[in-house]
N, C-alpha and C. Protein backbone atom coordinates (compact mmCIF):
# COMPACT_ATOMS: atom_id res chain seq x y z
N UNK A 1 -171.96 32.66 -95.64
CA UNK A 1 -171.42 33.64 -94.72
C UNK A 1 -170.92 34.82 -95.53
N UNK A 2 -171.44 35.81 -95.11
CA UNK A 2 -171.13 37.35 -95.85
C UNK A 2 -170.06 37.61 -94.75
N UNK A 3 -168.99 38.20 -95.80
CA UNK A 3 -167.81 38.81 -94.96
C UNK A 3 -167.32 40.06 -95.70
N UNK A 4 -167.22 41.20 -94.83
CA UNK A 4 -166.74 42.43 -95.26
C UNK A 4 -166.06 43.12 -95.02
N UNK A 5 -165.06 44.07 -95.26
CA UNK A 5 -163.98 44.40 -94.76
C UNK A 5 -163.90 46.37 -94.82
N UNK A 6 -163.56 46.63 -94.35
CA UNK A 6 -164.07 48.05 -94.21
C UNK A 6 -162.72 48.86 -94.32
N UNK A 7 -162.33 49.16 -95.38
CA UNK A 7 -160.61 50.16 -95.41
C UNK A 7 -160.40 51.32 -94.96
N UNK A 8 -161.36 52.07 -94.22
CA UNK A 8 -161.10 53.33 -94.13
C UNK A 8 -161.34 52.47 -92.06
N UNK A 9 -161.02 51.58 -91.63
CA UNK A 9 -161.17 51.29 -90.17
C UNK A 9 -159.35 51.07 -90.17
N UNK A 10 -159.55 51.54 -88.51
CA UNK A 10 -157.73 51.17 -87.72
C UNK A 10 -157.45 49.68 -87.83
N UNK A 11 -158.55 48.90 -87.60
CA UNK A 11 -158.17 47.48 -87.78
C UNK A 11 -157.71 46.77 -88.71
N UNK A 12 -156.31 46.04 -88.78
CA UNK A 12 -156.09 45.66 -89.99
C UNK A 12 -156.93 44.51 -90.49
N UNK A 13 -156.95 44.49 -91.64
CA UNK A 13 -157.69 43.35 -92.68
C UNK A 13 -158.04 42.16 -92.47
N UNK A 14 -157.00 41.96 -92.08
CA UNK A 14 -156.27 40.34 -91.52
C UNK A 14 -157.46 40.21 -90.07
N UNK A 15 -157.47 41.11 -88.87
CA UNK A 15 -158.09 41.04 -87.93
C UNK A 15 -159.98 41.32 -88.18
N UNK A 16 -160.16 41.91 -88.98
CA UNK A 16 -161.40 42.14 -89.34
C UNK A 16 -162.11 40.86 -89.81
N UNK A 17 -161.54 40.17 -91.00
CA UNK A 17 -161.72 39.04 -91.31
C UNK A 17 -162.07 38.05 -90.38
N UNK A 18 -161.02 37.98 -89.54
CA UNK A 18 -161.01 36.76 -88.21
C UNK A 18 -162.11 37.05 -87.49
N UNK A 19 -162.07 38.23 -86.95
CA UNK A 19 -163.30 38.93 -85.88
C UNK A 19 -164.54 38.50 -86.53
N UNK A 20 -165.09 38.42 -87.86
CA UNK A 20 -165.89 38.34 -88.23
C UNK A 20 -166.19 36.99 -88.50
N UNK A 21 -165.17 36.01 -88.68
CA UNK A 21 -165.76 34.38 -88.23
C UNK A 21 -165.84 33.92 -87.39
N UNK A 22 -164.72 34.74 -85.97
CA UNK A 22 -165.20 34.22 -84.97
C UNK A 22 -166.72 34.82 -84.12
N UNK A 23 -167.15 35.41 -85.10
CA UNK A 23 -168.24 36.00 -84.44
C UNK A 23 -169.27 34.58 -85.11
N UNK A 24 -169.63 34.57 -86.29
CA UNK A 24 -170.22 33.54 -86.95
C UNK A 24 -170.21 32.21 -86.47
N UNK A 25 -168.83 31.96 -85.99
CA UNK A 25 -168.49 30.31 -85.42
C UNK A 25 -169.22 30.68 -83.74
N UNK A 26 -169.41 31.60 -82.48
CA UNK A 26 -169.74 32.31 -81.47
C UNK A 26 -171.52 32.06 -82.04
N UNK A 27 -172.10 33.02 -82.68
CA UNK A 27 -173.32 32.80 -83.39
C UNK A 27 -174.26 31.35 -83.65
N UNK A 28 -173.39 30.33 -84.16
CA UNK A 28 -173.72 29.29 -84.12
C UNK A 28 -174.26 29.33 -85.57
N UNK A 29 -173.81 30.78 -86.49
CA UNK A 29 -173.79 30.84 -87.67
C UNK A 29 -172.98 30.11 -88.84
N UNK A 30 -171.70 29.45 -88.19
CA UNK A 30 -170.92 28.66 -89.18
C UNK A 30 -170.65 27.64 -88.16
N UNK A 31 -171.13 26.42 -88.30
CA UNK A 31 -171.60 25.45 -86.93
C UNK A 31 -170.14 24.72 -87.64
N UNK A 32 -169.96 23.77 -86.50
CA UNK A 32 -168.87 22.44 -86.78
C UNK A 32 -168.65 22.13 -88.43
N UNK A 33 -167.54 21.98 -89.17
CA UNK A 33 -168.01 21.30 -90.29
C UNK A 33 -168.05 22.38 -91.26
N UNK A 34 -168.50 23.60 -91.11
CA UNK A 34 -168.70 24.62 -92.19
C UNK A 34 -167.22 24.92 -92.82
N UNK A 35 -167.80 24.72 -93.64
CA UNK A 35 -166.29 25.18 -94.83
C UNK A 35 -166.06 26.58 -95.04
N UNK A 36 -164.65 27.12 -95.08
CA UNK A 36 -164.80 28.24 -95.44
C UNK A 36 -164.64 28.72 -96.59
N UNK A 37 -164.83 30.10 -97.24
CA UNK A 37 -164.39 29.84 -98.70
C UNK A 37 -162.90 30.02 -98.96
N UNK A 38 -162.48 29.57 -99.66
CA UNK A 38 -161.01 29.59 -100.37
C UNK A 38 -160.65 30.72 -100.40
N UNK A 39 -159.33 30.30 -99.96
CA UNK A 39 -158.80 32.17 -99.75
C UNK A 39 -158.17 32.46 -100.93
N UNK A 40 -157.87 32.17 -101.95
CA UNK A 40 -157.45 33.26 -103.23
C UNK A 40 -159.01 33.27 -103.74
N UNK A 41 -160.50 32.81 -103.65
CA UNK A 41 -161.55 33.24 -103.81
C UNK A 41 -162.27 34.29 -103.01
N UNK A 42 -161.69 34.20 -101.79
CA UNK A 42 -162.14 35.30 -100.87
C UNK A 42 -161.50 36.59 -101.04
N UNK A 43 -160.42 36.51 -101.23
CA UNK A 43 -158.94 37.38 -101.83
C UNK A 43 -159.63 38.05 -102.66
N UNK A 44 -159.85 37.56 -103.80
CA UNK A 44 -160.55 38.34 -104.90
C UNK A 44 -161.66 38.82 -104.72
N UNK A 45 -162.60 38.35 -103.99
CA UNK A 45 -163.78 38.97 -103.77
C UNK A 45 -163.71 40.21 -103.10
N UNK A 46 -163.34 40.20 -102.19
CA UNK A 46 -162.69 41.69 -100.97
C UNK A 46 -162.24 42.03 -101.72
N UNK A 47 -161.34 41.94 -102.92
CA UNK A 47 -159.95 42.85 -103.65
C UNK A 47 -159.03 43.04 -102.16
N UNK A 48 -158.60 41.89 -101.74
CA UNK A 48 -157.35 42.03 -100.44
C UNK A 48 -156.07 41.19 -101.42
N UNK A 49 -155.47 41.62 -100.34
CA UNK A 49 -153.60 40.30 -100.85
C UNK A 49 -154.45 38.87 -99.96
N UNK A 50 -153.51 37.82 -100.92
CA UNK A 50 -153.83 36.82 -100.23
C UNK A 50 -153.96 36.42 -98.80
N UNK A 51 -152.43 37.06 -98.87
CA UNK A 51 -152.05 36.54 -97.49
C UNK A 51 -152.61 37.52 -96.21
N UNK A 52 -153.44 38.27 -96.74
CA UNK A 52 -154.15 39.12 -95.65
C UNK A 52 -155.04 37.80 -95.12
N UNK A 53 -155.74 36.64 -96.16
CA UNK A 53 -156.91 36.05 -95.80
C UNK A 53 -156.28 34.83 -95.28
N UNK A 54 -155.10 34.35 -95.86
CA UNK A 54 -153.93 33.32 -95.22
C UNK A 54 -153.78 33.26 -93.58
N UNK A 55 -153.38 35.45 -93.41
CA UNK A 55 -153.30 35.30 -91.48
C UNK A 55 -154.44 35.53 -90.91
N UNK A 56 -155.69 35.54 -91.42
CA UNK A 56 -156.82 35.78 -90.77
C UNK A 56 -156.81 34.01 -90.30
N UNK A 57 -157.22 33.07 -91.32
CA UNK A 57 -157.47 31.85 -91.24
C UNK A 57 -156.07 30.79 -90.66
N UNK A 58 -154.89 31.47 -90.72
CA UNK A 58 -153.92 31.24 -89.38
C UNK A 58 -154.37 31.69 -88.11
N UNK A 59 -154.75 32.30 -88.00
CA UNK A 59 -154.98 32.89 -86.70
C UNK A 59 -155.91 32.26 -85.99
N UNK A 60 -157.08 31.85 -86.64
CA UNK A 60 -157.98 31.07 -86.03
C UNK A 60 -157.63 29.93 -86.30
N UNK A 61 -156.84 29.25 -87.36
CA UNK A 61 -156.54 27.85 -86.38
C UNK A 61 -155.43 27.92 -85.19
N UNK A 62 -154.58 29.14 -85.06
CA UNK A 62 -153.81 28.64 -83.86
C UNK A 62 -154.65 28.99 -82.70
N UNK A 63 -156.51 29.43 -82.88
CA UNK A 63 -157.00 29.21 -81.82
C UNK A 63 -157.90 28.25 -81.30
N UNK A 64 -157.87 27.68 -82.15
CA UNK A 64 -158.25 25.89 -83.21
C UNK A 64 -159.96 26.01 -82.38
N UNK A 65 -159.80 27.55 -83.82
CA UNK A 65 -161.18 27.21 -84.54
C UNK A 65 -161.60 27.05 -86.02
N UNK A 66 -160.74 26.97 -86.33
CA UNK A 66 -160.61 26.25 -87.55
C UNK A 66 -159.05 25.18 -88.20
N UNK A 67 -159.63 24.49 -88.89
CA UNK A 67 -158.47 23.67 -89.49
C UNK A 67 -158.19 23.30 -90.60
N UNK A 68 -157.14 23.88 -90.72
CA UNK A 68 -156.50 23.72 -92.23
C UNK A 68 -155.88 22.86 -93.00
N UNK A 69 -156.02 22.48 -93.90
CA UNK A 69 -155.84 21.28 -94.65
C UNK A 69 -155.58 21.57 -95.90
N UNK A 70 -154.49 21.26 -96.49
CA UNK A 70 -154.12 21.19 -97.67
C UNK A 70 -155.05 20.42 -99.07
N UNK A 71 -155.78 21.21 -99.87
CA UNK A 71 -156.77 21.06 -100.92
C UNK A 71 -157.93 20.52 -99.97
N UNK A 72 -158.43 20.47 -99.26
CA UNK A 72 -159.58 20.88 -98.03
C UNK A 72 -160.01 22.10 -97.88
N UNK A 73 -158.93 23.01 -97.82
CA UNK A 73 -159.69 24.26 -97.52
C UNK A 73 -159.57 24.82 -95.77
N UNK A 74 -160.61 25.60 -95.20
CA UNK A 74 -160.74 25.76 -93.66
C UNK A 74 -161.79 25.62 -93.51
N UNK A 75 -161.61 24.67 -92.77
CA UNK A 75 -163.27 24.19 -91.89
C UNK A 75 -163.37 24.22 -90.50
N UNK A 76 -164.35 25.33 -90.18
CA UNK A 76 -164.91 25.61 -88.43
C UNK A 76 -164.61 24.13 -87.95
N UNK A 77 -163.64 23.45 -87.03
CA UNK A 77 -163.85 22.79 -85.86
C UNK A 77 -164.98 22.60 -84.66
N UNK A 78 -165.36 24.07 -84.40
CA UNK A 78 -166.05 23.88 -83.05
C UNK A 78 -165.72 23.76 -82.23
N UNK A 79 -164.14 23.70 -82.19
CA UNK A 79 -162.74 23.01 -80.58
C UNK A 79 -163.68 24.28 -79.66
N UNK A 80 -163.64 25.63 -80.06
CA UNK A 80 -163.95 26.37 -78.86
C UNK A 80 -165.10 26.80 -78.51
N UNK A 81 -166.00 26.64 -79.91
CA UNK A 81 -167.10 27.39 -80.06
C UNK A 81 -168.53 26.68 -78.75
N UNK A 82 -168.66 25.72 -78.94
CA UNK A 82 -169.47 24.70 -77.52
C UNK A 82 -169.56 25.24 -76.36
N UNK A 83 -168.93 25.99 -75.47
CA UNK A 83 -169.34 26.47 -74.39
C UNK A 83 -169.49 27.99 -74.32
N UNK A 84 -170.20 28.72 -75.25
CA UNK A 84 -170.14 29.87 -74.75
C UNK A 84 -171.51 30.47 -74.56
N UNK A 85 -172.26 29.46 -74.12
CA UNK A 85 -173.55 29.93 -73.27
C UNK A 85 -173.61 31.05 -72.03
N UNK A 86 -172.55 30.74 -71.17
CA UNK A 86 -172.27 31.62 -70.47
C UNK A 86 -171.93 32.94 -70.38
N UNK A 87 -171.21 32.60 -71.73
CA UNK A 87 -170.59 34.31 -72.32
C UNK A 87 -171.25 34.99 -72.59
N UNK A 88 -172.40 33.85 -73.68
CA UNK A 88 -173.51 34.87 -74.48
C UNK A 88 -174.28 35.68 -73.50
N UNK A 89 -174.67 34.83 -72.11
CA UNK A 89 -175.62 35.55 -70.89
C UNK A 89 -175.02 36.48 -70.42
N UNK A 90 -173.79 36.53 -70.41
CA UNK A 90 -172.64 37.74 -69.82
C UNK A 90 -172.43 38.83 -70.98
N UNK A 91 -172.50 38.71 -72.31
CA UNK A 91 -172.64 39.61 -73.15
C UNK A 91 -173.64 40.22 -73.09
N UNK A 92 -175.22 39.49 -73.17
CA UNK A 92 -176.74 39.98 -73.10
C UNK A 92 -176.95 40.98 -72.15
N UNK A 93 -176.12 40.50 -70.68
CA UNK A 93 -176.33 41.29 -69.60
C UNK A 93 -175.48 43.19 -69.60
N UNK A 94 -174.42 42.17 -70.07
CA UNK A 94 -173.82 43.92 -70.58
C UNK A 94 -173.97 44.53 -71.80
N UNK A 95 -175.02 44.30 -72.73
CA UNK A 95 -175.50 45.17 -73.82
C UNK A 95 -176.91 45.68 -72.70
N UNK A 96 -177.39 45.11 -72.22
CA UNK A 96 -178.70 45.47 -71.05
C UNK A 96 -178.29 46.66 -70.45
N UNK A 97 -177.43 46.18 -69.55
CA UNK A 97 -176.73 47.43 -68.79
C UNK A 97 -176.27 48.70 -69.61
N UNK A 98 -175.58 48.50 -70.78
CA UNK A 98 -174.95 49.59 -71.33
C UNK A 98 -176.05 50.68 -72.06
N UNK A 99 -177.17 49.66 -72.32
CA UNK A 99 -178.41 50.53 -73.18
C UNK A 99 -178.98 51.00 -72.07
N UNK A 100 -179.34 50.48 -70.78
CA UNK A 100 -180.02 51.16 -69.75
C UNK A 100 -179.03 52.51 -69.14
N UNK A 101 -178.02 52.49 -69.47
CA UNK A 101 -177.03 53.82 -68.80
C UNK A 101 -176.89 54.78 -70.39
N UNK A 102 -177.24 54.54 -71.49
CA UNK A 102 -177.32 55.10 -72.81
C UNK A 102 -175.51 54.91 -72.90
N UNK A 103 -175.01 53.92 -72.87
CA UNK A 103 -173.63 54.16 -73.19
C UNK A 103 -173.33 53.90 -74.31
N UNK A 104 -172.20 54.39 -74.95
CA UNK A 104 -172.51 54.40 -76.59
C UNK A 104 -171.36 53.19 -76.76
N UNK A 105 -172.01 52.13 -77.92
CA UNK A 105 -171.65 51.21 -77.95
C UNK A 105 -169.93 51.16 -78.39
N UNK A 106 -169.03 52.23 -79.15
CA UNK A 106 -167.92 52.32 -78.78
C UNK A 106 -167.19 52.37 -77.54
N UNK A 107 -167.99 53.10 -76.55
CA UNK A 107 -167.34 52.97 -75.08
C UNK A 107 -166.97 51.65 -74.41
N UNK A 108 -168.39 51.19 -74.73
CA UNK A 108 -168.35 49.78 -74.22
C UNK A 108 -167.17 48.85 -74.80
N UNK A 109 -167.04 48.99 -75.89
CA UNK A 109 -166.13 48.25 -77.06
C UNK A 109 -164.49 48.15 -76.35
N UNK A 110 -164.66 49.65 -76.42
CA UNK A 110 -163.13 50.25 -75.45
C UNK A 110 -163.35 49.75 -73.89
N UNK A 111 -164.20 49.54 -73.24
CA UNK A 111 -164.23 48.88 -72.09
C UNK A 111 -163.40 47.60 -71.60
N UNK A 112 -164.61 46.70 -72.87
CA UNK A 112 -164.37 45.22 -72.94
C UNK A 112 -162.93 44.62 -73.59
N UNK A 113 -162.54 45.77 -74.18
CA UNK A 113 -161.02 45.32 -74.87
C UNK A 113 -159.68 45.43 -73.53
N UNK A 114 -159.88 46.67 -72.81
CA UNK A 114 -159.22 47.13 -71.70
C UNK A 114 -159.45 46.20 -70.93
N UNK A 115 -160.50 45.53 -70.72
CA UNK A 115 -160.45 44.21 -69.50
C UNK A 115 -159.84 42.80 -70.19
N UNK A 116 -160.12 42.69 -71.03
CA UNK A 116 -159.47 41.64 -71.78
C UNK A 116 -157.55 41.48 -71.75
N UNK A 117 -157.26 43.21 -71.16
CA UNK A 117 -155.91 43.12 -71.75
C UNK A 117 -155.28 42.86 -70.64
């Protein structure tokens, strides 16, 4: 799993990180079981603070999609990842719609966050 972090974005570090495994664990790209890498190895790789990669991988286990374990590491669960067939057809349908109206995929972004809230 390639993970990247982009410094010149509003989003902090910490959230970029997360967004980007829960997209992977969503994907069916980091299935049940996938380990993640070690966060003072990930730390260094990004050049982030630790604990930027500490509250990313808090964050997703308090949404227990992943679980943390002392000299284990974080490993994808899958607690949430299993049903989102539906979503994916509900995502497909509104990237459909949004390319058929030419809406630019930031709008949409700002859409889907505003309904969420």
């Amino acid at each position: 799993m390639l993970l990247r972090i982009d410094t010149a974005s509003d989003e902090p570090l910490y959230a970029q990180l997360a967004g980007q495994i829960r997209t992977a664990v969503a994907r069916g790209d980091a299935p049940p079981g996938t380990r993640l890498p070690a966060a003072r190895e990930l730390a260094a790789s990004l050049e982030v603070n630790l604990h930027t990669v500490l509250h990313a991988y808090q964050d997703l286990r308090d949404e227990g999609l992943v679980d943390l374990r002392r000299g284990r590491g974080a490993v994808v669960t899958g607690h949430r990842a299993a049903d989102l067939t539906e979503l994916h057809a509900a995502v497909d349908a509104l990237v459909a719609t949004a390319r058929r109206l030419h809406v630019a995929p930031e709008t949409v972004t700002t859409l889907v966050k505003e309904a969420l809230r």
